[in-house]
Protein backbone atom coordinates (compact mmCIF):
# COMPACT_ATOMS: atom_id res chain seq x y z
CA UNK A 1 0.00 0.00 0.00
CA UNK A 2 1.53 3.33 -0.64
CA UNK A 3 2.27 5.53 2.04
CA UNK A 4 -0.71 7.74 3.85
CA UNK A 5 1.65 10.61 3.93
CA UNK A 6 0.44 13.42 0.96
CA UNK A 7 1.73 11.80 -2.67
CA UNK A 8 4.51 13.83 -4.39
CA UNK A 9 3.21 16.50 -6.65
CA UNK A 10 3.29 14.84 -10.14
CA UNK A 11 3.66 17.11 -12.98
CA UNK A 12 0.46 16.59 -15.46
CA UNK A 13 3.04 16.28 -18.30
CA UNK A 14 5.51 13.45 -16.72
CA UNK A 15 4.63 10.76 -18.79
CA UNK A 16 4.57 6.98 -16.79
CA UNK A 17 4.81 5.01 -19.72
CA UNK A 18 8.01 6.12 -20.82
CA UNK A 19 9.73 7.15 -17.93
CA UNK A 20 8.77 4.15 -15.74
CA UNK A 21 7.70 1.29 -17.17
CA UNK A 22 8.82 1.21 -20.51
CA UNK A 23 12.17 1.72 -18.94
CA UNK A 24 14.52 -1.21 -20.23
CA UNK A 25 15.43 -2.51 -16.63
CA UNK A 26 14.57 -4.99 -14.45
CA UNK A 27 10.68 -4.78 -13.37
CA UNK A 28 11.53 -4.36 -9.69
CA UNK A 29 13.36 -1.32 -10.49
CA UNK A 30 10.35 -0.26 -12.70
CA UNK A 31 8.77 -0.90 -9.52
CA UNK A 32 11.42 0.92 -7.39
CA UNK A 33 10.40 4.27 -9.43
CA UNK A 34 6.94 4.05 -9.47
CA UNK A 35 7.37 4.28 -5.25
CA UNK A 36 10.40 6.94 -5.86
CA UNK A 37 7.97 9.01 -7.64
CA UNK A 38 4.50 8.51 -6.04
CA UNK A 39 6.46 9.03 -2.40
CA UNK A 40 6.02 5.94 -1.26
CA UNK A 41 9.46 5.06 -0.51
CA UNK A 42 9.63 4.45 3.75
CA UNK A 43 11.84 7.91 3.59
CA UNK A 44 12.49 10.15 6.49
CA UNK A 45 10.12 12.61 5.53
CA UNK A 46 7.62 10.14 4.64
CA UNK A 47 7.69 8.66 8.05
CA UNK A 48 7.97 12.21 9.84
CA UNK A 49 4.57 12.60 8.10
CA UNK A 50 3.20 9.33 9.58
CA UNK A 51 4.02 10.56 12.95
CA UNK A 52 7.49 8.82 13.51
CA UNK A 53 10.22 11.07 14.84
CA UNK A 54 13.08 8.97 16.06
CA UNK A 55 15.95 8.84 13.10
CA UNK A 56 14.03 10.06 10.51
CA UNK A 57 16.94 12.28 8.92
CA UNK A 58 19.27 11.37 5.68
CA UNK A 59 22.11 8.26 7.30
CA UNK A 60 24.71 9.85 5.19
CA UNK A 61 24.39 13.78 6.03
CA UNK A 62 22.01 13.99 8.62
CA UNK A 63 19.72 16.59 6.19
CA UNK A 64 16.09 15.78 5.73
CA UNK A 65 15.33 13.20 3.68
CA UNK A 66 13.63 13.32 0.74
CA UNK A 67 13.33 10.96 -2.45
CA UNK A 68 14.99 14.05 -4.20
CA UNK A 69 17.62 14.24 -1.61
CA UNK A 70 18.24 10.44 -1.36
CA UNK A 71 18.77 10.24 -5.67
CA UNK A 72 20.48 13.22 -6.45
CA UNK A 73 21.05 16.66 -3.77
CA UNK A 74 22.96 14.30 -0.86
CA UNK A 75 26.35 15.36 -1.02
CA UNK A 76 26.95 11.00 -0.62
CA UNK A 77 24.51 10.83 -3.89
CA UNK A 78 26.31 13.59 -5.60
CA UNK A 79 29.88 11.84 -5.57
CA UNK A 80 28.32 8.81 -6.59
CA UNK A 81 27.02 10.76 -10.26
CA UNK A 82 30.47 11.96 -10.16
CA UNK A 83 32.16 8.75 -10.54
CA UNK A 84 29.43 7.43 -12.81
CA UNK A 85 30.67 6.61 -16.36
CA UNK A 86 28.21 9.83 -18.06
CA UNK A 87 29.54 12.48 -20.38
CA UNK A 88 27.58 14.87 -18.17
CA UNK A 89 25.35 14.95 -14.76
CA UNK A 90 25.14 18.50 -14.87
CA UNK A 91 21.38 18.84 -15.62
CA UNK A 92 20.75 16.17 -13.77
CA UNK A 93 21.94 17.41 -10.14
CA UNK A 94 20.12 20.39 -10.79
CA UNK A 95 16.73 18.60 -11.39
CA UNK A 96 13.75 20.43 -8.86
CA UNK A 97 12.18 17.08 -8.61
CA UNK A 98 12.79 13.40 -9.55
CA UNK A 99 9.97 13.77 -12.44
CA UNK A 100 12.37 15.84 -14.06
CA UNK A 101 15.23 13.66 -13.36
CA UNK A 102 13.56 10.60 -14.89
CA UNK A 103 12.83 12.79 -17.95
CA UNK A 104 16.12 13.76 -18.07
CA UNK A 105 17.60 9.86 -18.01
CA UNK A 106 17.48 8.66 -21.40
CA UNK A 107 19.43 11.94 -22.44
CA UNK A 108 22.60 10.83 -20.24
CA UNK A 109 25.72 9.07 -22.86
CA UNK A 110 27.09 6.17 -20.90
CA UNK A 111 30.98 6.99 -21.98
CA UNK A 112 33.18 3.87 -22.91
CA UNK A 113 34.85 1.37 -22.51
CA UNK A 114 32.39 -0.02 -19.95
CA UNK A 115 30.36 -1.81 -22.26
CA UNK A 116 26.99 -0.33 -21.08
CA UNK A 117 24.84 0.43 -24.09
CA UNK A 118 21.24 0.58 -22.14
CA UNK A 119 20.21 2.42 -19.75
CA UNK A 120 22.31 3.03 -16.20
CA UNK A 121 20.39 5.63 -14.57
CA UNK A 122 17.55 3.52 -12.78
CA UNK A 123 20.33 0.53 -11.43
CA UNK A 124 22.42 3.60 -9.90
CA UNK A 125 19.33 4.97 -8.04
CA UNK A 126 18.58 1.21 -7.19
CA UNK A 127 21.95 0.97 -5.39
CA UNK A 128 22.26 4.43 -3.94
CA UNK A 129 19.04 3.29 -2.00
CA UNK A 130 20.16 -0.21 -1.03
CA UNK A 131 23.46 1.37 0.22
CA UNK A 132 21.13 3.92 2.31
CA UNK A 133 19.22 0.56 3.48
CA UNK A 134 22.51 -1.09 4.67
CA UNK A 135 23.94 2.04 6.41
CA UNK A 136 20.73 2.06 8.39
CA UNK A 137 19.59 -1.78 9.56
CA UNK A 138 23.59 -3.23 8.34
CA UNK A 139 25.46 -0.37 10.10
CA UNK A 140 27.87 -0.73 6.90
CA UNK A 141 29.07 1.86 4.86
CA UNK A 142 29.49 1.59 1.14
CA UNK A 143 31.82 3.22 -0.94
CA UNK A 144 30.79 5.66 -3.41
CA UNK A 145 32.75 3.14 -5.57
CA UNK A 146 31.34 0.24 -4.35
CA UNK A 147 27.94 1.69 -5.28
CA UNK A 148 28.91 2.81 -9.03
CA UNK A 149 31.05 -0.55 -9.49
CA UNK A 150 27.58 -2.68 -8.12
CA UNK A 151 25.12 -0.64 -11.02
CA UNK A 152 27.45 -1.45 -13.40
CA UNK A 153 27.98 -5.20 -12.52
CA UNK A 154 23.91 -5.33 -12.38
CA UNK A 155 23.28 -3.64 -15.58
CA UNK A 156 25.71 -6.32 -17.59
CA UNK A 157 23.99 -8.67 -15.90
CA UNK A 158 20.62 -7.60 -16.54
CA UNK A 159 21.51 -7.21 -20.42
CA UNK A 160 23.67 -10.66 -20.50
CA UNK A 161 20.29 -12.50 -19.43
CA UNK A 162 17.86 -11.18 -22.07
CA UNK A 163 20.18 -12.27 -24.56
CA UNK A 164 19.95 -15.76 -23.19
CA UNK A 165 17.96 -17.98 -26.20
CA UNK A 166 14.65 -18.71 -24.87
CA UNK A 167 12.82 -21.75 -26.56
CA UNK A 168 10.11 -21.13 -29.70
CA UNK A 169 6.83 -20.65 -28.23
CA UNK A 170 3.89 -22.14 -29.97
CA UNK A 171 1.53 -19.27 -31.16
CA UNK A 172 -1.09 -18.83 -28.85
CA UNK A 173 -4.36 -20.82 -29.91
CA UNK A 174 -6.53 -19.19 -27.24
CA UNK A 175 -7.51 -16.28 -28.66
CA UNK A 176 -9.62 -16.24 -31.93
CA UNK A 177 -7.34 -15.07 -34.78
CA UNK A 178 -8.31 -11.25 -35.37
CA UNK A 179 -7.41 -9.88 -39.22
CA UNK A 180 -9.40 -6.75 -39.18
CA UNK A 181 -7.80 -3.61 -38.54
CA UNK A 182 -7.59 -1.98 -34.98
CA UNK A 183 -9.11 1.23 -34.09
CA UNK A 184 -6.58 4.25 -34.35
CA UNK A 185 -7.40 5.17 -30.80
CA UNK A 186 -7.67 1.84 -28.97
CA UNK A 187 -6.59 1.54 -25.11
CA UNK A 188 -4.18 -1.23 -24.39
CA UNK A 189 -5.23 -2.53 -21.12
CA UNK A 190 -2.98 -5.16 -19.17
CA UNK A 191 -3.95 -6.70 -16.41
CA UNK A 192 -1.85 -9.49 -13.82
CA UNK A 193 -2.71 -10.95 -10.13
CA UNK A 194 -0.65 -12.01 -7.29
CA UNK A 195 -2.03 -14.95 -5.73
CA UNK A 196 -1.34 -16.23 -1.83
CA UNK A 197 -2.57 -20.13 -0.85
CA UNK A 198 -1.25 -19.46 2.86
CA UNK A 199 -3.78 -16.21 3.19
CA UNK A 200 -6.25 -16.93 0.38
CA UNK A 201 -5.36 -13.52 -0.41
CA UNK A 202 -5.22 -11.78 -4.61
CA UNK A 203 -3.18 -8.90 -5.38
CA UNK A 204 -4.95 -7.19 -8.48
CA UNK A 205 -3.17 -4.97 -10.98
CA UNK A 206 -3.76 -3.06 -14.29
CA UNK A 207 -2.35 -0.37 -16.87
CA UNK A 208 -4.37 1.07 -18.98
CA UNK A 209 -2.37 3.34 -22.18
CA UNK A 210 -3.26 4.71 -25.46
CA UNK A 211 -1.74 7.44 -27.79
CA UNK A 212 -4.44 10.12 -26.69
CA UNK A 213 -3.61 10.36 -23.15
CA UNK A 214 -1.15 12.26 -21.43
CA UNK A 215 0.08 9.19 -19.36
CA UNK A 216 -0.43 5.52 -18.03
CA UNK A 217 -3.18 5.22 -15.99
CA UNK A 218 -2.91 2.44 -13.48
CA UNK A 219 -4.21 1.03 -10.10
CA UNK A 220 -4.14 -1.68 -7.67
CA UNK A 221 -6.18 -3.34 -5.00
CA UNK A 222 -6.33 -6.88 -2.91
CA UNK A 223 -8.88 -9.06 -2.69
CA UNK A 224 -9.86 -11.62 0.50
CA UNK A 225 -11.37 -15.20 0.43
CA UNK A 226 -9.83 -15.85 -3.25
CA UNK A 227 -9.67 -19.23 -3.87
CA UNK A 228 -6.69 -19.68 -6.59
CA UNK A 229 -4.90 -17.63 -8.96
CA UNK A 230 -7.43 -18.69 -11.91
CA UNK A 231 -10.02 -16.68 -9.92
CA UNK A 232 -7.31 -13.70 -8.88
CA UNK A 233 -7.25 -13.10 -12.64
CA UNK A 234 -10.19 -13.38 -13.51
CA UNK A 235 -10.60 -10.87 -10.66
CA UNK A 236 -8.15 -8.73 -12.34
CA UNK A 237 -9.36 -8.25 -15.80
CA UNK A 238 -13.26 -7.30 -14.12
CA UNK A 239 -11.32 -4.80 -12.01
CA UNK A 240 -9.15 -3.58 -15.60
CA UNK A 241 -12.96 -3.09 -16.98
CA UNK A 242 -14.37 -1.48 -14.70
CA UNK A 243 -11.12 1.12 -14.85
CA UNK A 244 -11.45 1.54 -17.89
CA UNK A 245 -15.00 2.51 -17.86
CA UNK A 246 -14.45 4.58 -15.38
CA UNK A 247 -11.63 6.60 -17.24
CA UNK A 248 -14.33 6.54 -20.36
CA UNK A 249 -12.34 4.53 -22.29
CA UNK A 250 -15.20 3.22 -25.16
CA UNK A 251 -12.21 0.87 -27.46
CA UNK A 252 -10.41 -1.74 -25.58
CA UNK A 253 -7.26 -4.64 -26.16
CA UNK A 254 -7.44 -6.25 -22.80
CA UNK A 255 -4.26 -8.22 -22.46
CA UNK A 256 -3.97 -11.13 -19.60
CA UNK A 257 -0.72 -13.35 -19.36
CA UNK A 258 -2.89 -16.14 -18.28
CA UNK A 259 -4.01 -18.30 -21.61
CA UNK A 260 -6.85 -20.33 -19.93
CA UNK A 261 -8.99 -17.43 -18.75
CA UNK A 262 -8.48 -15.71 -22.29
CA UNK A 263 -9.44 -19.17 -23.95
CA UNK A 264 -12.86 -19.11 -21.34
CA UNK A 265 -13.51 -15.59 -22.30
CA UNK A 266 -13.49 -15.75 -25.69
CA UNK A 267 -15.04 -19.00 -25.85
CA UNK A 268 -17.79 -18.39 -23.71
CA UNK A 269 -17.42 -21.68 -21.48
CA UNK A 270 -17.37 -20.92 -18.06
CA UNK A 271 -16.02 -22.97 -15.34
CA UNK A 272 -18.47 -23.00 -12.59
CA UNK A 273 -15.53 -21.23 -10.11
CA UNK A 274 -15.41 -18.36 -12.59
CA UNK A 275 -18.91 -17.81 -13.02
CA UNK A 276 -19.91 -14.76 -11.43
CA UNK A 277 -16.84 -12.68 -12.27
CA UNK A 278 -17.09 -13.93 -16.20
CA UNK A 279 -20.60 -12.94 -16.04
CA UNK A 280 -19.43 -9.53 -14.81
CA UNK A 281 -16.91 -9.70 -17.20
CA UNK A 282 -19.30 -10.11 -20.04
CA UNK A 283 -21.77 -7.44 -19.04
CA UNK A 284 -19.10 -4.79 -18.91
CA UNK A 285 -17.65 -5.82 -22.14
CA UNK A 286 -20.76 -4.75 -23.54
CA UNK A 287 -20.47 -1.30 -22.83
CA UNK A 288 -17.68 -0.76 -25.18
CA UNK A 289 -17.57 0.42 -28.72
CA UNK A 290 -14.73 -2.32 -29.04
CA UNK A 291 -13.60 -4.86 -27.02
CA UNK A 292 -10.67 -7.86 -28.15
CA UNK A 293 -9.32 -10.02 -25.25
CA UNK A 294 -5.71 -11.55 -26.09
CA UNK A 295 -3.14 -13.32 -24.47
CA UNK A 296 0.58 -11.82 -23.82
CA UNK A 297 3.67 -13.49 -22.48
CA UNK A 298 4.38 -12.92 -19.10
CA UNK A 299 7.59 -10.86 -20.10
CA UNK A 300 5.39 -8.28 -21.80
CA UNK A 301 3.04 -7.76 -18.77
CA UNK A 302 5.66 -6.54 -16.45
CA UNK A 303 4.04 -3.58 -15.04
CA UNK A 304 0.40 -5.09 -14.23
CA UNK A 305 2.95 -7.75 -11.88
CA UNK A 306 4.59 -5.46 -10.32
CA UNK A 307 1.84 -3.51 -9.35
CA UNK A 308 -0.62 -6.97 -8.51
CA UNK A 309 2.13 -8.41 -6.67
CA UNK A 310 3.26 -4.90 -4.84
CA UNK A 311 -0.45 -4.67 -3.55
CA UNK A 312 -0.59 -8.35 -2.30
CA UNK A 313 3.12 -7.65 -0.38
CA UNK A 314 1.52 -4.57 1.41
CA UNK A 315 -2.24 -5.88 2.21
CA UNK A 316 -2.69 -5.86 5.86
CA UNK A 317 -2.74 -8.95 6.85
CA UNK A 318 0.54 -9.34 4.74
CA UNK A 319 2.10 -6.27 6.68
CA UNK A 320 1.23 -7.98 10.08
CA UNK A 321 3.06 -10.97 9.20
């Protein structure tokens, strides 16, 4: 659950598709920004605005500690981007807010020979807060070396292991083949769940994108009493729906990464578990101008996990454990 302290001011123009999680990285750092940026990050001033006082100030410089100051304006942070392998940082230190800094990203050249050719800037805010974590509940210091040498050892292998081979899939069979033309202004809509057997608990989550708006939209929520993850997604594309009725969206491509519910859905045979929510699923289909359900691999649904399983992590019953 994100933080009850007031969100960080987001800039109607900061665009989440692009900046977060279209980002080439791994999906818990796409993750890891998403909190940077919405202030949900358990940083000093977060927790001074939950009412916790006690050690609440930056480990490194003792200033107050912001998601700003933790990436970019602690003097710690700042030798870090020093040592990083960039033509330039200067725009980047001088960012008013880590919106702009994520826009500013993709502009940064990674200089050679340290055979980086994607993108750097996310893994070195990774480390710079895992070194912050280890100062604070390690009581070990890490050099602003250490923390450079780590994002570059993490990007290589990041890259080296999506250019491992993966085996030919067979093309999907559970969605009706579709030759017509899309609408010009169709929403893509992913949608994933997070499924616990110990808690019978579902953590629901969904992006919903198209050319026209200005960014993302997205959301999250948990569910009690589910009984598997067949249900949890099922669960997860109503919830998609109803967002996307609710943002007026009228032309839909809902995307799920799980083939049997697309092959019930589309097929109209529904498993006496699913039948409520399919029924649900079905009425609010109707409400759209256009409507195609498909299947994605799991790789290409990133986001809607990391925001399904990031709700099921902090659900209360979750946080109490």
């Amino acid at each position: 659950m994100i933080d009850e302290s007031p969100p960080a001011v987001i800039h109607h123009a900061f665009n989440w598709h692009k900046n977060v999680w279209s980002v080439k990285t791994a999906p818990k750092i796409n993750l890891f920004l998403w909190r940077l940026v919405q202030g949900a990050l358990p940083l000093g001033a977060n927790l001074q605005a939950r009412g916790l006082t006690a050690n609440t100030n930056c480990p490194h410089c003792n200033a107050p500690e912001t998601a700003l100051h933790l990436i970019l304006h602690c003097p710690y942070a700042q030798q870090v981007w020093e040592l990083a392998p960039f033509k330039s940082t200067t725009a980047l230190l001088n960012s008013d807010s880590i919106q702009h800094a994520l826009n500013l990203a993709p502009t940064l050249v990674c200089l050679p020979p340290k055979g980086i050719t994607t993108e750097l800037f996310s893994w070195l805010c990774w480390n710079l807060w895992t070194a912050r974590n280890r100062l604070i509940f390690e009581n070990g210091g890490t050099s602003h070396a250490a923390v450079v040498t780590n994002a570059l050892v993490n990007v290589r292998e990041w890259n080296q292991a999506q250019k491992i081979p993966s085996p030919p899939r067979p093309t999907p069979t559970t969605a009706p083949l579709y030759h017509a033309p899309l609408p010009p202004d169709i929403s893509f809509c992913n949608s994933d769940a997070s499924w616990s057997r110990q808690s019978l608990q579902a953590g629901l989550g969904w992006i919903l994108d198209n050319e026209t708006l200005p960014h993302a939209l997205f959301g999250s929520s948990c569910c009690n009493h589910v009984t598997s993850p067949f249900l949890a997604e099922a669960l997860a594309i109503r919830e998609c729906l109803r967002a996307a009725q609710t943002a007026q969206i009228t032309k839909a491509w809902m995307r799920s990464d799980s083939q049997l519910l697309i092959k019930a859905i589309n097929s109209k045979t529904y498993p006496m578990e699913l039948f409520g929510v399919l029924m649900d699923i079905e009425l609010l289909s109707s409400t759209f101008a256009f409507i195609l359900f498909t299947f994605i691999p799991r790789a290409q649904n990133s986001g809607a996990d990391s925001l399904a399983k990031s709700a099921l992590c902090n659900s209360p019953s979750a946080l109490l454990n």
